[in-house]
N, C-alpha and C. Protein backbone atom coordinates (compact mmCIF):
# COMPACT_ATOMS: atom_id res chain seq x y z
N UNK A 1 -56.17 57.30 -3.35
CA UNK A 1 -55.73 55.97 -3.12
C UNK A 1 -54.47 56.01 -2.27
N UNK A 2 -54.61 55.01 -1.14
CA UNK A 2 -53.51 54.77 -0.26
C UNK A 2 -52.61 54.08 -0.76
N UNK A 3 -51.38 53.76 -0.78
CA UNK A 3 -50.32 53.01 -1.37
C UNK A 3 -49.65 52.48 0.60
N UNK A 4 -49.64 51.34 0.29
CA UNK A 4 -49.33 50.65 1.08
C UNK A 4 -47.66 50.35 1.05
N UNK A 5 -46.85 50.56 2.47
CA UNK A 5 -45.61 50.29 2.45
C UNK A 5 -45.29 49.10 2.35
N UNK A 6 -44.37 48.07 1.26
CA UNK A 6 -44.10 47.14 1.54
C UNK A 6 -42.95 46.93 2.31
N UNK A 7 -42.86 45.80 2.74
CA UNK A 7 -41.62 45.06 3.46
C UNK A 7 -40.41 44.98 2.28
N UNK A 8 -39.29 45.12 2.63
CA UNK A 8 -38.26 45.06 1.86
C UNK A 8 -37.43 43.59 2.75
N UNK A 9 -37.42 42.20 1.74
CA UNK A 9 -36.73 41.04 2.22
C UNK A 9 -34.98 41.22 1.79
N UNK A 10 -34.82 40.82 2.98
CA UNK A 10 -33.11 41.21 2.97
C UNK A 10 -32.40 39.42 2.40
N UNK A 11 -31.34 39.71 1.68
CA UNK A 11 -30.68 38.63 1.33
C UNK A 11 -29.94 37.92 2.26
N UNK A 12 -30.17 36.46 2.10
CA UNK A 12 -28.95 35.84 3.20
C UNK A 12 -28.87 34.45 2.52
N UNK A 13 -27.62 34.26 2.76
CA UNK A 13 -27.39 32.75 2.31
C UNK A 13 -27.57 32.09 3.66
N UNK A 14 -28.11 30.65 2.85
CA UNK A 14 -28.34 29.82 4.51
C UNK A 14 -27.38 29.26 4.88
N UNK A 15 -26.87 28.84 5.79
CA UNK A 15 -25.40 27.65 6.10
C UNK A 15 -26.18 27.08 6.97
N UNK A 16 -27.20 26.73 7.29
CA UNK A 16 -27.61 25.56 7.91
C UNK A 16 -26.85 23.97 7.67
N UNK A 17 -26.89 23.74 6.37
CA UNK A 17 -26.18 23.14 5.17
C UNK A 17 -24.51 22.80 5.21
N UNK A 18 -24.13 23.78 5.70
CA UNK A 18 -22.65 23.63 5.75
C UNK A 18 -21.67 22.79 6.36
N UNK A 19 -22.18 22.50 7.76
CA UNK A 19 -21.78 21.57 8.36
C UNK A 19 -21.57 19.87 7.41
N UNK A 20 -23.10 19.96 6.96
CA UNK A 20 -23.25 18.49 6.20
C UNK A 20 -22.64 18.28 4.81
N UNK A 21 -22.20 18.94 4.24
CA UNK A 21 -21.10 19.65 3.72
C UNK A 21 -19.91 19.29 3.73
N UNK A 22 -19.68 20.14 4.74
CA UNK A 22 -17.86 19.53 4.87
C UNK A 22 -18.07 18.16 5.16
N UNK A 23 -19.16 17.32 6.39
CA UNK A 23 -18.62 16.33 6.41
C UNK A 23 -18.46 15.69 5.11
N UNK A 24 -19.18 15.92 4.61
CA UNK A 24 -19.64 14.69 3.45
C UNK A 24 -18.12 14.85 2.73
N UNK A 25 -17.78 16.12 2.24
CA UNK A 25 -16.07 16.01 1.65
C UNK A 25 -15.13 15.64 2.35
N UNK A 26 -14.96 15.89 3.71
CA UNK A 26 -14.00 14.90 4.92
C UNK A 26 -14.13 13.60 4.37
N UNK A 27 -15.34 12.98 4.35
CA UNK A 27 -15.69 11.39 4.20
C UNK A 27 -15.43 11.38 3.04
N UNK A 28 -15.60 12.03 1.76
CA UNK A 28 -15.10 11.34 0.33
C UNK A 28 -13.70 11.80 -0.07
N UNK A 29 -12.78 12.52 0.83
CA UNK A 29 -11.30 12.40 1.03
C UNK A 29 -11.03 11.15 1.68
N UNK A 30 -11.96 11.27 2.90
CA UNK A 30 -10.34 9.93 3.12
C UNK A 30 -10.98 8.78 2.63
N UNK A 31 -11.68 8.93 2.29
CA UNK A 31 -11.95 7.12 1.30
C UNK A 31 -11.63 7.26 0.13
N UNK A 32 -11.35 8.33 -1.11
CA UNK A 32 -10.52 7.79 -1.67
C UNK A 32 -8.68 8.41 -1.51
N UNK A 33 -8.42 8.33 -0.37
CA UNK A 33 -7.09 8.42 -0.34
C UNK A 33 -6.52 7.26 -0.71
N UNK A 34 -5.47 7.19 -1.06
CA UNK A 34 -4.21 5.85 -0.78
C UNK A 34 -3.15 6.14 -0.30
N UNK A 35 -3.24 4.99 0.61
CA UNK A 35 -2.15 5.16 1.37
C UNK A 35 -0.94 4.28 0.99
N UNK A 36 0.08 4.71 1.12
CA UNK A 36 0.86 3.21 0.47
C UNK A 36 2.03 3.15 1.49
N UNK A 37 1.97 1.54 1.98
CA UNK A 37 1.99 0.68 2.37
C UNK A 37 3.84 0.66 3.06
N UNK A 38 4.46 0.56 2.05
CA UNK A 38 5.92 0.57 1.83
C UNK A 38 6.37 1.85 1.15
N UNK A 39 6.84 2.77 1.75
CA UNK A 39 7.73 3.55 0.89
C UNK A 39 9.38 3.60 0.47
N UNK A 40 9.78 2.61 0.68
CA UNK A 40 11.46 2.33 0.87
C UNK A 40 11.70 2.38 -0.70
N UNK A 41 12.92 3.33 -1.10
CA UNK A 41 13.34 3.32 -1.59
C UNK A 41 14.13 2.56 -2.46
N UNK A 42 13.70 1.58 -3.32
CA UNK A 42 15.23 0.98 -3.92
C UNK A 42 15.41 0.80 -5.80
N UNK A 43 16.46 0.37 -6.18
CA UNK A 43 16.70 0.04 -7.27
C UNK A 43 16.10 -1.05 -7.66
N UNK A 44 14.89 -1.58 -8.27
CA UNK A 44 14.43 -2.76 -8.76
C UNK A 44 15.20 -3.33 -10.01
N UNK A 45 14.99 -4.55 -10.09
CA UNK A 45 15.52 -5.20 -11.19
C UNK A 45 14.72 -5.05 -12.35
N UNK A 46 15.34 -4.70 -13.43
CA UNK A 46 14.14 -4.68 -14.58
C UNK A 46 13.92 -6.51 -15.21
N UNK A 47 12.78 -6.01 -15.37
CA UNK A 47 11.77 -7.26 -16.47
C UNK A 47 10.85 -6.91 -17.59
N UNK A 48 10.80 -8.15 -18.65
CA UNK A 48 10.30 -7.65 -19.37
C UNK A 48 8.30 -7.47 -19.24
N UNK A 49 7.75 -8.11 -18.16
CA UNK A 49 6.86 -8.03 -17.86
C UNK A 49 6.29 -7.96 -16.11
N UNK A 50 5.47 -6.82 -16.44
CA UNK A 50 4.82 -6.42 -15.02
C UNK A 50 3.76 -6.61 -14.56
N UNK A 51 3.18 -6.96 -13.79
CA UNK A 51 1.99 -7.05 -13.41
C UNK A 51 1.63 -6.13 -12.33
N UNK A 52 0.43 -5.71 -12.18
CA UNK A 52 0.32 -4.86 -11.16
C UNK A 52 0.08 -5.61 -9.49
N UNK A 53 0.29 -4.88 -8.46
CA UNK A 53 0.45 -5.11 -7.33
C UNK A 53 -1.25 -5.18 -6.72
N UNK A 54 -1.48 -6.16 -6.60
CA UNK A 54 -2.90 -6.27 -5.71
C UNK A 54 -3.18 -5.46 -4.50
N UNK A 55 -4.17 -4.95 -4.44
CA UNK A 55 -4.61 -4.01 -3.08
C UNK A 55 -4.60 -4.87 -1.99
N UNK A 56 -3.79 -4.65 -0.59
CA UNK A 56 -3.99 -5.14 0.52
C UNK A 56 -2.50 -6.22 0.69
N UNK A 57 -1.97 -6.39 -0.42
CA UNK A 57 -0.67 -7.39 -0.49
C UNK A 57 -0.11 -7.29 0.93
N UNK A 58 0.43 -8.27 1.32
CA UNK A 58 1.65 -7.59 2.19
C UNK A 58 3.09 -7.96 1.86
N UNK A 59 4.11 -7.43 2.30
CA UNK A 59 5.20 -6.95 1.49
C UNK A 59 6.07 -7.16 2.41
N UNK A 60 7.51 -8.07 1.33
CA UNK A 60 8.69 -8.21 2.19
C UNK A 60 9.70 -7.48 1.43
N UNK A 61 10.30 -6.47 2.03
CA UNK A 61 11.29 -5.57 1.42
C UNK A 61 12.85 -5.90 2.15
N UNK A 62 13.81 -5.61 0.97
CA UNK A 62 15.37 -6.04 1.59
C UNK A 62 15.69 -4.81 0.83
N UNK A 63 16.83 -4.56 1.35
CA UNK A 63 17.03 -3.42 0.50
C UNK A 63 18.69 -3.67 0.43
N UNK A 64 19.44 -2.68 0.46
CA UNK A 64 20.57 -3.06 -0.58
C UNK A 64 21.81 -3.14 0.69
N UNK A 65 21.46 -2.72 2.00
CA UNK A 65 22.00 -3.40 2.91
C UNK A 65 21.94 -4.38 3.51
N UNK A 66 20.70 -5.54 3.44
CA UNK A 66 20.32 -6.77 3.53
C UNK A 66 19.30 -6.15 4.93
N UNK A 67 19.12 -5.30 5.05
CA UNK A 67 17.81 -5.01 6.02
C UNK A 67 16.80 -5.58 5.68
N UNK A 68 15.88 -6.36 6.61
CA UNK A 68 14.57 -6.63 5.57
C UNK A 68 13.46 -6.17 6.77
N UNK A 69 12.51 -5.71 5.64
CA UNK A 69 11.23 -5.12 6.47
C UNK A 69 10.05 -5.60 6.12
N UNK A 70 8.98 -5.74 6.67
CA UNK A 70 8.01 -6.35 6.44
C UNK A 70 6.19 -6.07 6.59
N UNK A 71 5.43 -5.79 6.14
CA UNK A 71 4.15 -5.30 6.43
C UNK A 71 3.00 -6.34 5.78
N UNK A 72 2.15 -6.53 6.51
CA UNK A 72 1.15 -7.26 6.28
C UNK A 72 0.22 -6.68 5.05
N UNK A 73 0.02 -5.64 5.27
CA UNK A 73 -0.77 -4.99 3.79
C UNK A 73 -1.62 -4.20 4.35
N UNK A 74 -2.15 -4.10 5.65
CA UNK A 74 -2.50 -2.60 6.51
C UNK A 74 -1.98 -1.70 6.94
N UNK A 75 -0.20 -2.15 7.66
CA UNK A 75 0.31 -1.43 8.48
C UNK A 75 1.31 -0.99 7.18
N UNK A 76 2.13 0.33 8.19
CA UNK A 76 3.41 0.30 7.36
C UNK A 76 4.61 -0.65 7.71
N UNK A 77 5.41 -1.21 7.09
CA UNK A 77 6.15 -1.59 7.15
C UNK A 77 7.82 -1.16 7.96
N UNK A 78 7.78 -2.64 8.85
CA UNK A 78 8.82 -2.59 10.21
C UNK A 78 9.78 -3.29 9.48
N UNK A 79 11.14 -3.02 10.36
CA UNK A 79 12.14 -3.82 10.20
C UNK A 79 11.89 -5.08 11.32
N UNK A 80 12.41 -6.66 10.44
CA UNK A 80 12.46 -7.54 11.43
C UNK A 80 14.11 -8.20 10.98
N UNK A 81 14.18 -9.34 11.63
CA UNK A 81 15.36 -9.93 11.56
C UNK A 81 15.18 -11.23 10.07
N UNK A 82 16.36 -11.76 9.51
CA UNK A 82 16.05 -12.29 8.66
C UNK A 82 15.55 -13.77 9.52
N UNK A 83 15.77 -14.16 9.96
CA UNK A 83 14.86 -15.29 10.89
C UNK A 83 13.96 -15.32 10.78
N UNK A 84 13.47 -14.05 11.04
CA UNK A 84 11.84 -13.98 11.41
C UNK A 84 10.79 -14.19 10.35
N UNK A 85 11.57 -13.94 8.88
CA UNK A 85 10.48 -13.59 8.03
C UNK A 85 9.46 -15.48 8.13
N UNK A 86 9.98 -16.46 8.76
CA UNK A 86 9.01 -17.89 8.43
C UNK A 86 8.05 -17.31 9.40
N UNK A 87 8.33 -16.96 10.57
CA UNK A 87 6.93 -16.40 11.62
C UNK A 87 6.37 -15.91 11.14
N UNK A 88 6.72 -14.36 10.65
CA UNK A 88 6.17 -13.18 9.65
C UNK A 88 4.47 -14.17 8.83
N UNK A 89 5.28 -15.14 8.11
CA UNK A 89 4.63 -15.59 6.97
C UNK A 89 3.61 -16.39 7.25
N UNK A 90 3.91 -17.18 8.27
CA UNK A 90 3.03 -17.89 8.89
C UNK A 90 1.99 -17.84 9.40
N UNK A 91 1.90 -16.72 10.00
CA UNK A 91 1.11 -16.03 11.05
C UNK A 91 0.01 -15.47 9.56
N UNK A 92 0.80 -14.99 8.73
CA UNK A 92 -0.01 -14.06 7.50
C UNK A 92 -0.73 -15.32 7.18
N UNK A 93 -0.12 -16.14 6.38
CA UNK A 93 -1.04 -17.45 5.96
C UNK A 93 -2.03 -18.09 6.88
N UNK A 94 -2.39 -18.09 8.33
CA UNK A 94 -2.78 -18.55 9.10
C UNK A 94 -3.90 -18.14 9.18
N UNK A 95 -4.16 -16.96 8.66
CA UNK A 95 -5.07 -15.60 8.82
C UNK A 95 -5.60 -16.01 7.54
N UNK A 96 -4.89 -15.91 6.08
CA UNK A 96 -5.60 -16.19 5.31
C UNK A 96 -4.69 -16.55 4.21
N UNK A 97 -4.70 -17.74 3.86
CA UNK A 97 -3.69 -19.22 2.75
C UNK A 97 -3.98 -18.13 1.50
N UNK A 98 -4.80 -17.63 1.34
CA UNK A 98 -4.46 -17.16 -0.39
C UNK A 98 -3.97 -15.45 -0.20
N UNK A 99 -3.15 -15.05 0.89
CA UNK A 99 -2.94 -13.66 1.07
C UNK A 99 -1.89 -13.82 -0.06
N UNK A 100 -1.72 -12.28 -0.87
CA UNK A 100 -0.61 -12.01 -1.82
C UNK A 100 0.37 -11.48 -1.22
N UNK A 101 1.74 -11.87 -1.39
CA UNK A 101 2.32 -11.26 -0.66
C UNK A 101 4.00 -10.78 -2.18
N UNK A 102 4.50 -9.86 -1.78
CA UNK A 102 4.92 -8.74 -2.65
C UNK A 102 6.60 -8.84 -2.40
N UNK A 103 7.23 -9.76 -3.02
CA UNK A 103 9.11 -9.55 -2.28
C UNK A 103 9.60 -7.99 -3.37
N UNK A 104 9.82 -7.22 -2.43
CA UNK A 104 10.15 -5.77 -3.22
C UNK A 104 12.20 -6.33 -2.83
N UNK A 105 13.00 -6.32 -3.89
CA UNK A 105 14.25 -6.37 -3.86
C UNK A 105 15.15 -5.94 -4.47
N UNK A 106 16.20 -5.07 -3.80
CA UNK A 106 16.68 -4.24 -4.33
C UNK A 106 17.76 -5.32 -5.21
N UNK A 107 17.62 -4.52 -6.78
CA UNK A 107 19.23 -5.85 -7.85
C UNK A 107 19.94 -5.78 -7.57
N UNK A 108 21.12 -5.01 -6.15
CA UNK A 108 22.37 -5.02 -5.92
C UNK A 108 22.21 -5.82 -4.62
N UNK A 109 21.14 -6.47 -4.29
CA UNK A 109 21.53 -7.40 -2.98
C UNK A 109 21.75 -9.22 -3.64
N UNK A 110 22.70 -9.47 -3.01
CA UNK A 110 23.21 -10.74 -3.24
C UNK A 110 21.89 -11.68 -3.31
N UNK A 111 22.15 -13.02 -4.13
CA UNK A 111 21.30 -13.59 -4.34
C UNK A 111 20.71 -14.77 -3.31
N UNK A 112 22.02 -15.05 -2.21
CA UNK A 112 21.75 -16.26 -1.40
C UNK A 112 20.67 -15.76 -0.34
N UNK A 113 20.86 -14.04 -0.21
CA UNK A 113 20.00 -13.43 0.65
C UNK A 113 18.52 -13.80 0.55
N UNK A 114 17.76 -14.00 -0.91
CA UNK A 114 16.67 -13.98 -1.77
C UNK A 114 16.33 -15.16 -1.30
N UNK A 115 17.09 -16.26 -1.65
CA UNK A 115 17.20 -17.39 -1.52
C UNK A 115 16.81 -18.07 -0.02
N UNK A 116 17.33 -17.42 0.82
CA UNK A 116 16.86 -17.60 2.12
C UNK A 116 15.27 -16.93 2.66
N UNK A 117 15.16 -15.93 1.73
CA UNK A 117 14.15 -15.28 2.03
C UNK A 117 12.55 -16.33 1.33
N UNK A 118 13.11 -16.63 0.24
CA UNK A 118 12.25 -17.35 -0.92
C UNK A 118 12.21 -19.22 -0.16
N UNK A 119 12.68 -19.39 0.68
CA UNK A 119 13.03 -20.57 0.96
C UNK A 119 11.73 -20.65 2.42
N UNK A 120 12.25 -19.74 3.35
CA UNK A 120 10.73 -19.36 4.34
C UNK A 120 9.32 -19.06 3.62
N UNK A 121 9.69 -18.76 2.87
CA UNK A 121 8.04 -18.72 2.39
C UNK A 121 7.49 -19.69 1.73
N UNK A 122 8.31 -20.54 1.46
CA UNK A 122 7.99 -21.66 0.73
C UNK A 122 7.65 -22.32 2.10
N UNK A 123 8.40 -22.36 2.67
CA UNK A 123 7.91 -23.23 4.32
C UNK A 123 6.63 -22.77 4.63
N UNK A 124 6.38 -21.11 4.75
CA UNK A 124 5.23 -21.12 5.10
C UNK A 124 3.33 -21.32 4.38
N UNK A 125 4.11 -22.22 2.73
CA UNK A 125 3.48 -21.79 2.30
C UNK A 125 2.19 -21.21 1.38
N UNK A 126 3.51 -20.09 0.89
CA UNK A 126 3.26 -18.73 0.40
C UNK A 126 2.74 -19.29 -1.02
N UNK A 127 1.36 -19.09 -1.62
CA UNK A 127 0.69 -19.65 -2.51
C UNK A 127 1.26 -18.13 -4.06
N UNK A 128 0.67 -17.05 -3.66
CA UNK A 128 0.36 -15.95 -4.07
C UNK A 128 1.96 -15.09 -4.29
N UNK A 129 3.05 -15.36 -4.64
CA UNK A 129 4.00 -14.74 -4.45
C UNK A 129 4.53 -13.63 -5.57
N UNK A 130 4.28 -12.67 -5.81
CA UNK A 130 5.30 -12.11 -6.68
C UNK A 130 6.20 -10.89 -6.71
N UNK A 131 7.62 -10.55 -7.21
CA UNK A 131 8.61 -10.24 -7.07
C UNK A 131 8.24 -8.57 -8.18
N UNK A 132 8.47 -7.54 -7.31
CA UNK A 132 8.43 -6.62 -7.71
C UNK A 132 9.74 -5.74 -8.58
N UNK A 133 9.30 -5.74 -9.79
CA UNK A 133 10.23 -5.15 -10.88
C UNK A 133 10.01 -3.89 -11.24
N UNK A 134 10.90 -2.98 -12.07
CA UNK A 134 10.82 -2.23 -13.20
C UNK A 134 10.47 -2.77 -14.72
N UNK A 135 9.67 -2.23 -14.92
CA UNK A 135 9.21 -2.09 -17.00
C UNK A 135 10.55 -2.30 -17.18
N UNK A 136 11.01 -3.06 -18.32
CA UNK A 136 12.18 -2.88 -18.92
C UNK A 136 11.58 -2.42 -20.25
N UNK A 137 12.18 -1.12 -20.82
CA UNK A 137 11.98 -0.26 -21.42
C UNK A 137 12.65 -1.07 -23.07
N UNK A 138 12.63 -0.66 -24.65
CA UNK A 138 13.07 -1.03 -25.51
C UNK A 138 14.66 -0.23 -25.72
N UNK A 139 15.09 0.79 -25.15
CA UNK A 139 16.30 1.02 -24.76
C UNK A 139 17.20 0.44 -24.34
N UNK A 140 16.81 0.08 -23.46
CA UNK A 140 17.38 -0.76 -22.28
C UNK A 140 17.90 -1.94 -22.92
């Protein structure tokens, strides 16, 4: 009896595959990234209640030199002049009357500042408004 040589199959992984692969993890990184919006630093005022910040808000920030900056809720946030924030607002509401919009303020800026700020948006307005705090803690 003849005994016949077999073929010996060599191992290989396929990467055909690989390409479709990475994309697919490229694409489920950056969708769920977050990006956020405002990063400015400041001292918030505490309260005893918080609510969370709606996705897409856009945001008027002052900070503790009376700078104020401003972002619609896509971009990051620019410095404008305090004048400007009724345009700012306007233009936002114009686009869309129930946009939320976010006053981030630092507690060591004077209050008439607020006041002027809270006064344009009322002109323009601003339906959806709320003022970003700290938890006030039972310490505290």
């Amino acid at each position: 009896m003849k005994l016949r040589k077999t073929k010996t199959i060599e191992a290989y992984i396929p990467t055909a595959s690989m390409a479709d692969i990475a994309f697919l993890l490229i694409v489920f990184f950056m969708i769920t990234t977050v990006f956020q919006v405002d990063k400015t630093v400041l001292t918030l005022p505490a309260s005893v209640v918080r609510s969370e910040v709606v996705k897409g808000s856009a945001f008027v920030v002052v900070t503790e030199d009376g700078y104020i900056k401003v972002s619609d809720g896509k971009e990051d946030t620019h410095p404008i002049d305090a004048s400007d924030v009724l345009s700012f607002a306007v233009d936002l509401m114009s686009k869309d009357p129930e946009h939320h919009v976010v006053l981030k303020v630092d507690k060591r800026v004077k209050w008439h500042v607020v006041d002027k700020i809270l006064e344009q948006l009322e002109q323009a307005r601003v339906k959806n408004l709320q003022f970003l705090t700290e938890l006030k803690t039972k310490e505290q």
